[in-house]
Protein backbone atom coordinates (compact mmCIF):
# COMPACT_ATOMS: atom_id res chain seq x y z
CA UNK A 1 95.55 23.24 10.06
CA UNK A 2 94.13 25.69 12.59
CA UNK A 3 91.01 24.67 14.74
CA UNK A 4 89.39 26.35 17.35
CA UNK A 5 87.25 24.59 20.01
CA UNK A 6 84.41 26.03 21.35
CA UNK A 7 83.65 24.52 25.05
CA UNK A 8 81.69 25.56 27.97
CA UNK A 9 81.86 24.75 31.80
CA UNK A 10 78.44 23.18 32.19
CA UNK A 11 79.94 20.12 34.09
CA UNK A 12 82.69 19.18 33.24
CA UNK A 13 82.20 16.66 29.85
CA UNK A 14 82.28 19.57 27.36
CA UNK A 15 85.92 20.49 28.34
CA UNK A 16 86.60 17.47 28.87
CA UNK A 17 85.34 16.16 24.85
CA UNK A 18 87.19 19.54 23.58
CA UNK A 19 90.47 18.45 25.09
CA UNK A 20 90.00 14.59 24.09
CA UNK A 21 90.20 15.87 20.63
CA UNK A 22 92.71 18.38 20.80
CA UNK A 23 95.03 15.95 22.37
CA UNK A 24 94.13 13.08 19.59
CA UNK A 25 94.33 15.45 16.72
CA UNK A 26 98.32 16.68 17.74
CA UNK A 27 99.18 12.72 18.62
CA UNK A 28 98.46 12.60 15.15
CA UNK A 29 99.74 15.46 13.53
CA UNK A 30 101.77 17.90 16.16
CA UNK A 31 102.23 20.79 13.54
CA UNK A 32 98.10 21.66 13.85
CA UNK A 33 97.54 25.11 16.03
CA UNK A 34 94.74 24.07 18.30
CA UNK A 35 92.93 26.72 20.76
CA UNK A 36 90.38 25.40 22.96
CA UNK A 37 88.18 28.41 24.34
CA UNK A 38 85.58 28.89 27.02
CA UNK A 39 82.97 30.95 25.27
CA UNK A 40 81.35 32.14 28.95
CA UNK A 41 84.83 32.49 30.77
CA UNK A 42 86.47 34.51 27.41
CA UNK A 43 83.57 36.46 25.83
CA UNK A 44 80.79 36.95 28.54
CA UNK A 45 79.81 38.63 32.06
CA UNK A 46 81.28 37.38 35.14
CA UNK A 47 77.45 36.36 36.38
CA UNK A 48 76.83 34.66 33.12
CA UNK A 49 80.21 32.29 33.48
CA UNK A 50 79.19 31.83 36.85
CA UNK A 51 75.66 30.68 35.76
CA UNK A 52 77.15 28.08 32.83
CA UNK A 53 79.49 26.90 35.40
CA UNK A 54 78.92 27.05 39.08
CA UNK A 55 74.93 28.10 39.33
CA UNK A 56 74.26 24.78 36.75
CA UNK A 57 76.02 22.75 39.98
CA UNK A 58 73.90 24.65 42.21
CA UNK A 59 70.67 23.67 40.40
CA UNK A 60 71.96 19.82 39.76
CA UNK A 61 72.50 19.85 43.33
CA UNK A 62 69.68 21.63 45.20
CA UNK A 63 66.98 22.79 42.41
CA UNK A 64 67.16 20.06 39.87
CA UNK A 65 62.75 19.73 40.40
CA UNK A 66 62.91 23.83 38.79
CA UNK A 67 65.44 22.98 36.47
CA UNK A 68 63.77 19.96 35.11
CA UNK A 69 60.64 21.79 34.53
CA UNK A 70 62.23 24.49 32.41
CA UNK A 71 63.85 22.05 30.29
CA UNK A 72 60.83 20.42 29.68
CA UNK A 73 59.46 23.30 29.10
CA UNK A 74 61.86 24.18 26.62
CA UNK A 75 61.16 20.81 24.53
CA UNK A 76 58.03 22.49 23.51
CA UNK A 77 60.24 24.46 21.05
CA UNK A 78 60.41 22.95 17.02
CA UNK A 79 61.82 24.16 13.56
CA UNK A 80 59.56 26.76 14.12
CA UNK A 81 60.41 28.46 16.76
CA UNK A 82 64.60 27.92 16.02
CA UNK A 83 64.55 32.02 15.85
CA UNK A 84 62.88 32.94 18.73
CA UNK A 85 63.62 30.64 21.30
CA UNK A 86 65.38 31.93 24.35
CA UNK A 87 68.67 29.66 23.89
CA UNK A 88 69.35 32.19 20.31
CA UNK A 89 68.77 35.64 22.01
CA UNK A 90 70.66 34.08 25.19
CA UNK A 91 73.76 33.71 22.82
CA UNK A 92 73.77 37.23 21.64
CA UNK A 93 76.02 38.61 24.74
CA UNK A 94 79.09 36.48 23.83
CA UNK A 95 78.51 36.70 20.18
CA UNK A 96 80.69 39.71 19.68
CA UNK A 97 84.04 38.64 21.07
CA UNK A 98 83.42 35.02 19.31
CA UNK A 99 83.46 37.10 16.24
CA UNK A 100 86.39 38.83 16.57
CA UNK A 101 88.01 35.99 18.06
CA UNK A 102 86.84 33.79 14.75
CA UNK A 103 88.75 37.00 12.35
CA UNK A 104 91.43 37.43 14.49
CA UNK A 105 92.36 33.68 14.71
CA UNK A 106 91.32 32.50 11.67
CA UNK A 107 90.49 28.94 11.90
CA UNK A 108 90.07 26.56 9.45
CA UNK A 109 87.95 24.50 11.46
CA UNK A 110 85.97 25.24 14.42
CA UNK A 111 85.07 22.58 16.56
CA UNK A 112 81.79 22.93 19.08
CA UNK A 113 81.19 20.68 22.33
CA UNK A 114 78.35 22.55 23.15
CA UNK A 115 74.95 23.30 22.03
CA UNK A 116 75.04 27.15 22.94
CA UNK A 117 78.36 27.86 20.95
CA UNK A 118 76.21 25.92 18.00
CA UNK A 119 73.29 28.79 17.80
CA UNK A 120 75.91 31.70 18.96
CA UNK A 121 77.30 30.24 15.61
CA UNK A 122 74.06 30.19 13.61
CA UNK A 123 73.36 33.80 15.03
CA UNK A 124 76.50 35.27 13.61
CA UNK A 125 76.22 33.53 10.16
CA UNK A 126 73.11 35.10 9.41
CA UNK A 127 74.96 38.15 8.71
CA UNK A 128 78.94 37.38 8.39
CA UNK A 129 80.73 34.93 6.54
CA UNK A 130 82.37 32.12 8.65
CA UNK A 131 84.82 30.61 6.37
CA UNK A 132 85.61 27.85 8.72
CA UNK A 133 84.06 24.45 8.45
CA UNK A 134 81.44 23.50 11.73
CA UNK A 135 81.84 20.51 13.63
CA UNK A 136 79.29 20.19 16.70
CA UNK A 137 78.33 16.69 18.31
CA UNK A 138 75.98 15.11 20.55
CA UNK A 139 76.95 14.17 24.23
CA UNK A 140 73.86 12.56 25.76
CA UNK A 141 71.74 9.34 24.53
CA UNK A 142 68.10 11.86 24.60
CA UNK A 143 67.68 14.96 22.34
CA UNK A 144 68.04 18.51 24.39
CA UNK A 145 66.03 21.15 23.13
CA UNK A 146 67.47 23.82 20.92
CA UNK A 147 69.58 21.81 18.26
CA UNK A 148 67.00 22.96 15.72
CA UNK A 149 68.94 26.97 16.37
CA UNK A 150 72.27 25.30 15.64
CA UNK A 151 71.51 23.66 11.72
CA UNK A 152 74.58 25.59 10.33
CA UNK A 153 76.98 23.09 11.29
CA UNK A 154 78.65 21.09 8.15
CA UNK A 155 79.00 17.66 10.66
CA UNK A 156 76.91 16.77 13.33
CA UNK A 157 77.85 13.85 15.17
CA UNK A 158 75.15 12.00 16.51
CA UNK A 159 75.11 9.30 19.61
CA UNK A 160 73.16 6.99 17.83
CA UNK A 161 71.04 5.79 14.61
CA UNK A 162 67.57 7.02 16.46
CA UNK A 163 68.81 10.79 16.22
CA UNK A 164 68.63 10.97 12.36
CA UNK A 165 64.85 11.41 11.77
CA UNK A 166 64.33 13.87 14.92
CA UNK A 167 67.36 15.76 13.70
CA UNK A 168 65.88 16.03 9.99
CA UNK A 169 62.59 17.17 11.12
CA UNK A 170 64.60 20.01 13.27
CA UNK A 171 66.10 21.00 9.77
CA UNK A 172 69.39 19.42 9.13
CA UNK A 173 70.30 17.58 6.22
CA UNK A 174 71.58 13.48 5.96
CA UNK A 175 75.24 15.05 4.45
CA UNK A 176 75.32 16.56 8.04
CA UNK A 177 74.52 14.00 9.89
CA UNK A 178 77.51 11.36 11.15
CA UNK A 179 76.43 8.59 13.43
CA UNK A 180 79.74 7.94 15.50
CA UNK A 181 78.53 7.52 19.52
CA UNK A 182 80.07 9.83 22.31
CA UNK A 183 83.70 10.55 21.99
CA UNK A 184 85.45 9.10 24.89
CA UNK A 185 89.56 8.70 25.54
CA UNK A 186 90.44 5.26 23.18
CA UNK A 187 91.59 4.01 27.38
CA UNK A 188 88.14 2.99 27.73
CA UNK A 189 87.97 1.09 24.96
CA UNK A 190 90.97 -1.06 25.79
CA UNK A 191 90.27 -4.74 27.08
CA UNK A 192 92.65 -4.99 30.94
CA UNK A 193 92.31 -8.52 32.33
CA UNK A 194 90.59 -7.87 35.62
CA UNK A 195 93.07 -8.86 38.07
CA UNK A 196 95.97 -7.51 36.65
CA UNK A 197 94.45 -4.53 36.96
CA UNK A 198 93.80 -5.21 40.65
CA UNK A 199 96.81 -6.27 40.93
CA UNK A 200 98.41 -3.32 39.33
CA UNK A 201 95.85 -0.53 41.75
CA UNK A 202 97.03 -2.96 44.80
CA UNK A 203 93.41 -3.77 45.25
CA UNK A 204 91.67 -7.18 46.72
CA UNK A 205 91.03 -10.20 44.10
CA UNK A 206 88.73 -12.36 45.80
CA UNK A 207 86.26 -9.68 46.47
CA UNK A 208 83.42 -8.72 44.05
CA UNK A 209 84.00 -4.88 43.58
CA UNK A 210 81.69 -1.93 42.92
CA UNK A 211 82.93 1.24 41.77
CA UNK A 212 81.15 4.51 42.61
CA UNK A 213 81.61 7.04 40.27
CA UNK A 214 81.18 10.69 42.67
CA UNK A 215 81.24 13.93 40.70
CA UNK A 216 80.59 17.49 41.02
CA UNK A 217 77.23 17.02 41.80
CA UNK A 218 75.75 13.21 43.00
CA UNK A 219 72.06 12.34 44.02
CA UNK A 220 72.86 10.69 47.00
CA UNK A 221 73.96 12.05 50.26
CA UNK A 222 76.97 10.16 51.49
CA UNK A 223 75.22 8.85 54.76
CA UNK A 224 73.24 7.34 52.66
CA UNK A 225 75.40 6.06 50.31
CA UNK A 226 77.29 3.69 53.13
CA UNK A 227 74.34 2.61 54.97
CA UNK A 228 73.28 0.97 51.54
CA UNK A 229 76.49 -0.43 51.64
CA UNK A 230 76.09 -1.93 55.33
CA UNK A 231 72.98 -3.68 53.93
CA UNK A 232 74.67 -5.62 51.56
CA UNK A 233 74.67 -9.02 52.93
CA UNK A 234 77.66 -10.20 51.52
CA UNK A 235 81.22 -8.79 51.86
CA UNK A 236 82.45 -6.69 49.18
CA UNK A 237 84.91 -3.92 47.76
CA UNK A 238 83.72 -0.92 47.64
CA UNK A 239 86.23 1.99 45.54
CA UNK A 240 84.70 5.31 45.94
CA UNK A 241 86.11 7.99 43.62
CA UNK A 242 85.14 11.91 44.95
CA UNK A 243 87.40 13.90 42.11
CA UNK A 244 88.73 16.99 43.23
CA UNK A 245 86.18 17.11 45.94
CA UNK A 246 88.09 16.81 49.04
CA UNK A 247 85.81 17.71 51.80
CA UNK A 248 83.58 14.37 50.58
CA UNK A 249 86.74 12.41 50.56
CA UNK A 250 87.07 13.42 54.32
CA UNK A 251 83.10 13.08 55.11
CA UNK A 252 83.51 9.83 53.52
CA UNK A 253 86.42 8.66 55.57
CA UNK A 254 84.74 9.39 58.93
CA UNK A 255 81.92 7.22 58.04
CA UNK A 256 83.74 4.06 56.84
CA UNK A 257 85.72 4.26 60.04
CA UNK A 258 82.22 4.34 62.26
CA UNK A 259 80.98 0.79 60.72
CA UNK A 260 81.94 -2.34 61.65
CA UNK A 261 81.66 -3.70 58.05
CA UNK A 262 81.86 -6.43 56.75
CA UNK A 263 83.41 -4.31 53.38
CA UNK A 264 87.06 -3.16 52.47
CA UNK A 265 86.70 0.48 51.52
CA UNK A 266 89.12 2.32 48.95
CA UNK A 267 88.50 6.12 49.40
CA UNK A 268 90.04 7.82 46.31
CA UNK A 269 90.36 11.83 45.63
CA UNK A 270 91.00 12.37 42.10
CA UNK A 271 92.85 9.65 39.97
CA UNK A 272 93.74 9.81 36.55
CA UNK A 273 93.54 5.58 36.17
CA UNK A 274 89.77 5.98 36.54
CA UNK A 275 89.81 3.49 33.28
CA UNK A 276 91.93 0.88 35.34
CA UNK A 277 89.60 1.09 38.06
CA UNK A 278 86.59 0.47 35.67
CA UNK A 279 88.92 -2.61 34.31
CA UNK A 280 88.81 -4.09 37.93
CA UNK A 281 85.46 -3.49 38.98
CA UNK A 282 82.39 -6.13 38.76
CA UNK A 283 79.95 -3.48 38.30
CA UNK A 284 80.03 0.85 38.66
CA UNK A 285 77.61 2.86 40.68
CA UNK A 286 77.17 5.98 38.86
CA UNK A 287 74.90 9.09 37.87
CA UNK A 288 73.89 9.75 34.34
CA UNK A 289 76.48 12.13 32.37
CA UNK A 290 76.77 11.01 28.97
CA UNK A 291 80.59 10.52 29.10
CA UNK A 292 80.83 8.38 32.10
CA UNK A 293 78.03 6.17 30.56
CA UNK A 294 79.60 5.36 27.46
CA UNK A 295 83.04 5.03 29.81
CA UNK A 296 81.60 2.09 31.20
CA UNK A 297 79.71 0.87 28.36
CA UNK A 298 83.03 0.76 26.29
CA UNK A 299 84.84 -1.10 29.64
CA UNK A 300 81.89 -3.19 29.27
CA UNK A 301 80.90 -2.76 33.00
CA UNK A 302 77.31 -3.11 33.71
CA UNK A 303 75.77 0.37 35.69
CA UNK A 304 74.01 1.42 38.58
CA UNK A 305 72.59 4.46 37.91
CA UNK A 306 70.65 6.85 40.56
CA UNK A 307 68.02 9.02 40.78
CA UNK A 308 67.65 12.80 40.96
CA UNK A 309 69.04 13.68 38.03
CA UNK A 310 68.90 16.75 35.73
CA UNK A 311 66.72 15.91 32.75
CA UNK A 312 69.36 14.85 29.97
CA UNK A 313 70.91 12.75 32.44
CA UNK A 314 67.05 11.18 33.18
CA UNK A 315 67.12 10.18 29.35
CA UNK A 316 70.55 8.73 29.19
CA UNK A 317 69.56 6.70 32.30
CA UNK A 318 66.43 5.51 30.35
CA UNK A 319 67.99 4.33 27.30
CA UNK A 320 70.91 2.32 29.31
CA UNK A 321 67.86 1.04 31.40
CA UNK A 322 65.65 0.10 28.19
CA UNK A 323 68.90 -1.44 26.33
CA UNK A 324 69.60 -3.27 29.08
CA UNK A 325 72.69 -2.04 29.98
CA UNK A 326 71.89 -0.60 33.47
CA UNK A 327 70.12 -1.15 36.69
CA UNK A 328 67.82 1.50 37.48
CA UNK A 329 68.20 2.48 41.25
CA UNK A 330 65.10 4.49 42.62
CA UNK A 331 63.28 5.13 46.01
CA UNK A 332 61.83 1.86 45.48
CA UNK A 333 64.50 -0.23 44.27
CA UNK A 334 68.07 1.30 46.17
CA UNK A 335 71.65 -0.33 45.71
CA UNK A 336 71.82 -2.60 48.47
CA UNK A 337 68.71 -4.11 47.01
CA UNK A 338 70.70 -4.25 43.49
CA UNK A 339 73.96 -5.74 44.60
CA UNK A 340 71.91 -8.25 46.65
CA UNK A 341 70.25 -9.52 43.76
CA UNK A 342 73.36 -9.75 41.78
CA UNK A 343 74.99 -11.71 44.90
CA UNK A 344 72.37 -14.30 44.82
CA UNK A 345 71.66 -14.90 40.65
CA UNK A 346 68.83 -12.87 40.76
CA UNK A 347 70.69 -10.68 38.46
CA UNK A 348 73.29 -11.51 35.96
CA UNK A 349 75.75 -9.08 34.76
CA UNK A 350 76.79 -11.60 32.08
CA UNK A 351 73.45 -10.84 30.05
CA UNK A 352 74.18 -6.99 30.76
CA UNK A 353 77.42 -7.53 29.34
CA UNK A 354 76.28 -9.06 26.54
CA UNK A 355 73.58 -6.25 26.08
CA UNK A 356 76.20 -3.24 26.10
CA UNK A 357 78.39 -4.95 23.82
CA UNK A 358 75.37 -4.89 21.20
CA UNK A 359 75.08 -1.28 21.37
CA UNK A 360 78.78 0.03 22.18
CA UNK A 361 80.02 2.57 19.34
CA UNK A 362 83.74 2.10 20.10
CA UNK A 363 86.13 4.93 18.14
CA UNK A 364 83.95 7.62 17.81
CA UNK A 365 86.18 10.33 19.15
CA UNK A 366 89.04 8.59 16.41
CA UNK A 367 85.73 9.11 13.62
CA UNK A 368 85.37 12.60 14.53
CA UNK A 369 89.18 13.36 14.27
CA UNK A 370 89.55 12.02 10.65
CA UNK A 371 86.46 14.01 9.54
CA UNK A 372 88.48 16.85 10.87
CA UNK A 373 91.86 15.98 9.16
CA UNK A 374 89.71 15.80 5.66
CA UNK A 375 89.13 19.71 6.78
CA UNK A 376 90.77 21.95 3.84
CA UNK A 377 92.17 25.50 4.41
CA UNK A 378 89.47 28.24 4.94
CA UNK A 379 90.59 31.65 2.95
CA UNK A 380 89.32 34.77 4.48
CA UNK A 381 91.07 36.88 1.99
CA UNK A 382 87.83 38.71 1.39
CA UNK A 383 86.76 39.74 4.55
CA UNK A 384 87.35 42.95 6.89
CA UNK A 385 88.93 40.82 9.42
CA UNK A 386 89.25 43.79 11.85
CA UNK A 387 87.74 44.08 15.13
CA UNK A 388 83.45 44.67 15.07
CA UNK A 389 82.40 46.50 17.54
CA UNK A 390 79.44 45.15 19.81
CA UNK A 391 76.78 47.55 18.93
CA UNK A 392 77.41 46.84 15.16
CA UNK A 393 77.36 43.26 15.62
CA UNK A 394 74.13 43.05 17.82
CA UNK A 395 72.63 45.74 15.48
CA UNK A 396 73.35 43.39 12.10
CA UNK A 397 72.06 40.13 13.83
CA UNK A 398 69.24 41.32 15.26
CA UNK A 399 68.08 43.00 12.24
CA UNK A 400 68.78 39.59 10.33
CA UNK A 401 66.63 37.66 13.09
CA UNK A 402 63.80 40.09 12.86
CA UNK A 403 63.85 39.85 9.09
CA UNK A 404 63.60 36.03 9.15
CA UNK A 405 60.80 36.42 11.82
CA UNK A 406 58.76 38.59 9.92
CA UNK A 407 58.79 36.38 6.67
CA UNK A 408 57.87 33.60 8.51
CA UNK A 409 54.86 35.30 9.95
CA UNK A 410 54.02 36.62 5.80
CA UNK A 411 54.64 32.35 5.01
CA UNK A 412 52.07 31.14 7.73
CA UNK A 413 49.61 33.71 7.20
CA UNK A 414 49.29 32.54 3.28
């Protein structure tokens, strides 16, 4: 079978769910031809890959207040609006090359990790035939805006049983809809008995350990960070994971050695055992991403999870909050306050355990990969598979969109 991924580089969980599935779909059958392709990086502007990729750091990090209004904003937007929102004329500059890349490749299956590729797709079947079956999925526990300008999919896979009814009303059918939960690497869902797995990352046993979770972009400035540390009253370990980030791996390192703590400090650059290190952690300091969420929540590992986050992250902190899977750190209530309360039995992390277990949907990415390998061949026999030209294409989808806006002016004006 051939399947083409469609991924973007808004943070990192998009190429990171598109290679999760390429990697599981050849474990289980190495003679499929998989392509996983950046839509922005392959068929856009240099400014507009920049935007999808760097800038959306750059807000996360210093203008998540503007960017949380606009999405907001955009929630205003129904079934109604699905044709003139600005997410489906924002699609039309990469809609060309996906086209041609579509015809030229000819995929059987193409497989979307992100909402945008979803209504680029939409946009360019109102006028040409995509032979392909569409697979798109959910990656947050709260509803973005816009998945009412992506209904041509054949499977959606949703995060959890509360999606259906919203994702009805924004025009999809129940054969569309698949309840799996957020595809994560099967690692996280294996059980490691705690101390062998500190044993086996050469890490302390007797201490009680929290695990902070640092990404490209993280709410908290490291200063911070370890002074809520040093107010912990009792001593504990403390593994701090920075990625690829290596100028907070050093910034980090010259404040552990200023304290006299009371703490043993692990300061880690980028690890590919980050499911070990979930395995031998008490508890995981984290932000909101919808991957690293249901990480933990498949390691069973109850969650800190910090504020000044952009907005889907806001709702996947509220429903691990609500579920009671989570502690909700704030301006009011701030880690050391947390893990204090844990210390002394204000908290238990048993009953969180016991909560996230209720609600874990473990297997989802193996769900989404057998829906895929029930895929048939697509036949494109019939189609003038050569290269469209960009005017032509914009010229025929445009002219579609307008044609569906003006009838559904004529329909509410009866």
């Amino acid at each position: 079978m051939k399947i083409l991924i469609l991924s973007s580089s808004a943070g990192n969980g998009h190429n990171s769910t598109a290679n999760k599935i390429k990697n599981m779909l050849l474990e289980r059958d190495p003679s499929h031809q998989i392509e996983i392709v950046d839509v922005y990086k392959s068929f856009d502007s240099k400014l507009k890959s920049w935007a999808m990729s760097d800038g959306y750091l750059l807000a996360c990090n210093h203008f998540v207040k503007i960017y949380n209004h606009f999405f907001k904003k955009s929630e205003n937007n129904d079934i109604t609006t699905k044709d003139s929102n600005s997410a489906n004329s924002d699609t039309f500059s990469f809609l060309t090359g996906l086209l041609n890349k579509i015809y030229e490749y000819q995929p059987d299956l193409i497989i979307s990790t992100y909402i945008f590729c979803s209504v680029g797709l939409y946009n360019l079947k109102r006028h040409y035939s995509i032979p392909a079956k569409i697979f798109c999925m959910t990656l947050d526990y709260g509803i973005s805006p816009y998945w009412e300008s992506a209904n041509c999919v054949d499977k959606m896979f949703l995060t959890d049983e509360y999606m259906v009814k919203p994702f009805l009303d924004k025009g999809y059918t129940a054969e569309q809809l698949v309840v799996t939960g957020i595809p994560v690497g099967e690692q996280f869902s294996k059980e490691i008995d705690k101390n062998l797995a500190r044993e086996e990352l050469k890490l302390d046993k007797t201490l009680p350990t929290v695990l902070v979770m640092k990404s490209g972009f993280f709410g908290i400035k490291d200063e911070i960070l370890i002074k809520e540390f040093e107010r912990v009253k009792t001593p504990h370990q403390i593994v701090l994971i920075n990625g690829r980030n290596k100028k907070a791996e050093k910034r980090l390192e010259k404040l552990i050695k200023k304290q006299k703590t009371i703490h043993k400090y692990v300061n880690l650059g980028f690890t590919n055992q980050v499911d070990l290190y979930m395995s031998a952690s008490d508890l995981i300091l984290t932000k909101g991403g919808g991957l690293t969420l249901t990480e933990c929540l498949n390691k069973n590992c109850p969650m800190l999870i910090i504020d000044n986050l952009p907005q889907q992250e806001i709702y996947n902190k509220k429903y691990m909050v609500e579920h009671n899977c989570a502690i909700d750190i704030n301006k009011k209530y701030k880690i050391s306050h947390a893990i204090n309360d844990i210390a002394n039995g204000k908290i238990n992390l048993d009953e969180l355990k016991k909560s996230m277990k209720q609600i874990a949907k473990i297997g989802a990415l193996e769900k989404i990969v057998e829906e895929a390998e029930k895929v048939g061949k697509a036949d494109y026999s019939a189609l003038e598979t050569e290269p469209h030209k960009k005017r032509d294409v914009l010229k025929n989808v445009r002219a579609k969109r307008k044609e569906t806006l003006k009838n559904q002016r004529k329909n509410n004006g009866r």
